[in-house]
C-alpha atoms as a PDB file:
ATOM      1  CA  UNK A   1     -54.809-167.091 165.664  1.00  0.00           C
ATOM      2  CA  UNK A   2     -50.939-165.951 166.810  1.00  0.00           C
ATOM      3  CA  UNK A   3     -49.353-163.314 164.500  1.00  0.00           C
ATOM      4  CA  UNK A   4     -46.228-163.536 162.863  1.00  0.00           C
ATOM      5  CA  UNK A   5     -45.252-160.930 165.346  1.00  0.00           C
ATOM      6  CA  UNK A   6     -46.356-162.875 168.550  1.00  0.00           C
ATOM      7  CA  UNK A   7     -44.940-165.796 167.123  1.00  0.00           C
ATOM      8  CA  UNK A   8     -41.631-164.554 166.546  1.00  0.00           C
ATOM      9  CA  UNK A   9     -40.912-162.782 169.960  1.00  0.00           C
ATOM     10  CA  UNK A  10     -41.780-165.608 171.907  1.00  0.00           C
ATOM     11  CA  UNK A  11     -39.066-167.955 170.182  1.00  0.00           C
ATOM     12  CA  UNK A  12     -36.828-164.705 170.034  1.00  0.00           C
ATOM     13  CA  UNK A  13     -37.633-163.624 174.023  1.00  0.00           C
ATOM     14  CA  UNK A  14     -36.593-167.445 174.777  1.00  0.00           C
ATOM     15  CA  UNK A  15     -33.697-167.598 173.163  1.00  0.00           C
ATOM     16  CA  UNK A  16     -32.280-164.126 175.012  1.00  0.00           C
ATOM     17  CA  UNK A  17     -33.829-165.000 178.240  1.00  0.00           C
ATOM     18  CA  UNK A  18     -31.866-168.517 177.898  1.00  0.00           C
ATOM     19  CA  UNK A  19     -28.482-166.246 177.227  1.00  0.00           C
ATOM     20  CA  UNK A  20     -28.636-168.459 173.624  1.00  0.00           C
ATOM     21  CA  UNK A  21     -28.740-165.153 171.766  1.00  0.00           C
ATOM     22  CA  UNK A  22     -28.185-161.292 172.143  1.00  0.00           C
ATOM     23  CA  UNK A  23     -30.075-159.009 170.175  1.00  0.00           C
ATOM     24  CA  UNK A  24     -26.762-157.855 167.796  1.00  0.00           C
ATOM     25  CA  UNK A  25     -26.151-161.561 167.023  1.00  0.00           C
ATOM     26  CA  UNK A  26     -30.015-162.568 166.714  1.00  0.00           C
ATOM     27  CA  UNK A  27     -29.976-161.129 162.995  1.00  0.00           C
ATOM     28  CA  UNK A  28     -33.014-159.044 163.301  1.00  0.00           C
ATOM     29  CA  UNK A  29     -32.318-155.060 162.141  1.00  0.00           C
ATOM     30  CA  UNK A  30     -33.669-152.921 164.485  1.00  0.00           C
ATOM     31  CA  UNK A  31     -36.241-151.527 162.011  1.00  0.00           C
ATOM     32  CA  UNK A  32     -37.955-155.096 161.797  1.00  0.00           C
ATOM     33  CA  UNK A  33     -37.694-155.091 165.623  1.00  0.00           C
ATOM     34  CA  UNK A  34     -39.872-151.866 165.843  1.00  0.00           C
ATOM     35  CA  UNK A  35     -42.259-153.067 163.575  1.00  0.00           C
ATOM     36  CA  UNK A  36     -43.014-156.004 165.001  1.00  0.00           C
ATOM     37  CA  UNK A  37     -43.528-154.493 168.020  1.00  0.00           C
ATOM     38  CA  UNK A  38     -45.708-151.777 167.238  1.00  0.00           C
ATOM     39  CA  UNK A  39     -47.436-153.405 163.845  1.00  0.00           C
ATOM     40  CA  UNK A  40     -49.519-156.381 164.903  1.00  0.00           C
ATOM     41  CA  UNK A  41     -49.979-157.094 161.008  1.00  0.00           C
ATOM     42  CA  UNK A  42     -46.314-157.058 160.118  1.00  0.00           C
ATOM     43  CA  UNK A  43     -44.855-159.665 158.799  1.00  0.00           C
ATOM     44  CA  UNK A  44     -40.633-159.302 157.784  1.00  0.00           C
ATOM     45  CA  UNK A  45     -39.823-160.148 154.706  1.00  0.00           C
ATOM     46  CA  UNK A  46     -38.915-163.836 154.079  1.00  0.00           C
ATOM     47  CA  UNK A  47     -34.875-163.522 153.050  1.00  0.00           C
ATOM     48  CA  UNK A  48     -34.610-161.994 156.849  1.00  0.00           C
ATOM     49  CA  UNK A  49     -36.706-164.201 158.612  1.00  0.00           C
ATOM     50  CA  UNK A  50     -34.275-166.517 156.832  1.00  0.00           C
ATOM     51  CA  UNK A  51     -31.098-164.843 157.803  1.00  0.00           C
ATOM     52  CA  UNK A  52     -32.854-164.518 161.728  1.00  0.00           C
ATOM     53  CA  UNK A  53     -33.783-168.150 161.671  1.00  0.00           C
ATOM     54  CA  UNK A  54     -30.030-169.152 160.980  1.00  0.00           C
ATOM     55  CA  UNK A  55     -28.733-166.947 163.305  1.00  0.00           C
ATOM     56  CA  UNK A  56     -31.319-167.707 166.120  1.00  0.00           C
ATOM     57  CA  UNK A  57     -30.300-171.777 165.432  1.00  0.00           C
ATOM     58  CA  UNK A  58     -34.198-172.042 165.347  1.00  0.00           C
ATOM     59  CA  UNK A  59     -35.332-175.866 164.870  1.00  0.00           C
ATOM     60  CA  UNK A  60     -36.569-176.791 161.651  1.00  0.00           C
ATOM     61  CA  UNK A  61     -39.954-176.896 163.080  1.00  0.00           C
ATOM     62  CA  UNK A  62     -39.840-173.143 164.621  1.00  0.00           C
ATOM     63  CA  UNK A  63     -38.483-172.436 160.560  1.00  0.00           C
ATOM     64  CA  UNK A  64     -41.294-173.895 158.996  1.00  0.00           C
ATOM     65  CA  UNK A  65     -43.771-172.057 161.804  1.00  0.00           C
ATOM     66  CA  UNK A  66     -41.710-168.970 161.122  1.00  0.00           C
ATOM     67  CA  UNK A  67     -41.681-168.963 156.716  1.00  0.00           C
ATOM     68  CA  UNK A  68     -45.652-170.240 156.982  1.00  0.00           C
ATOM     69  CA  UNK A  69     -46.624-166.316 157.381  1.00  0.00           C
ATOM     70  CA  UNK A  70     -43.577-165.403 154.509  1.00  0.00           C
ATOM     71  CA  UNK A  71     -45.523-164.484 151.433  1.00  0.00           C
ATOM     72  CA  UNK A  72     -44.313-166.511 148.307  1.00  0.00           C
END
């Protein structure tokens, strides 16, 4: 099963690879970044993935994919 983390950086290494994004205006901190990286269980807290989804322009489906690991 993909990770929250795995998940994430693919959608987030497409967008910067396509020139869509940069990292300052994807809306991930750098501390989420690191964890993510380094924290195969992490998952960020839903209010940023949020905030990263909006400023990513993420479909509605990559959202919903996205929130599905947020905890309630």
């Amino acid at each position: 099963m993909e990770t929250f983390a795995q998940k994430f950086l693919k959608i987030y290494d497409r967008k910067i690879l396509s020139g869509e994004i940069t990292f300052s205006t994807s809306g991930i901190n750098k501390n989420n970044f690191t964890r993510l990286c380094i924290d195969p269980e992490y998952v960020m807290p839903k209010e940023e993935i949020l905030t990263c989804c909006e400023k990513m322009h993420l479909s509605e489906e990559e959202k919903e994919a996205l929130l599905a690991y947020a905890e309630e």
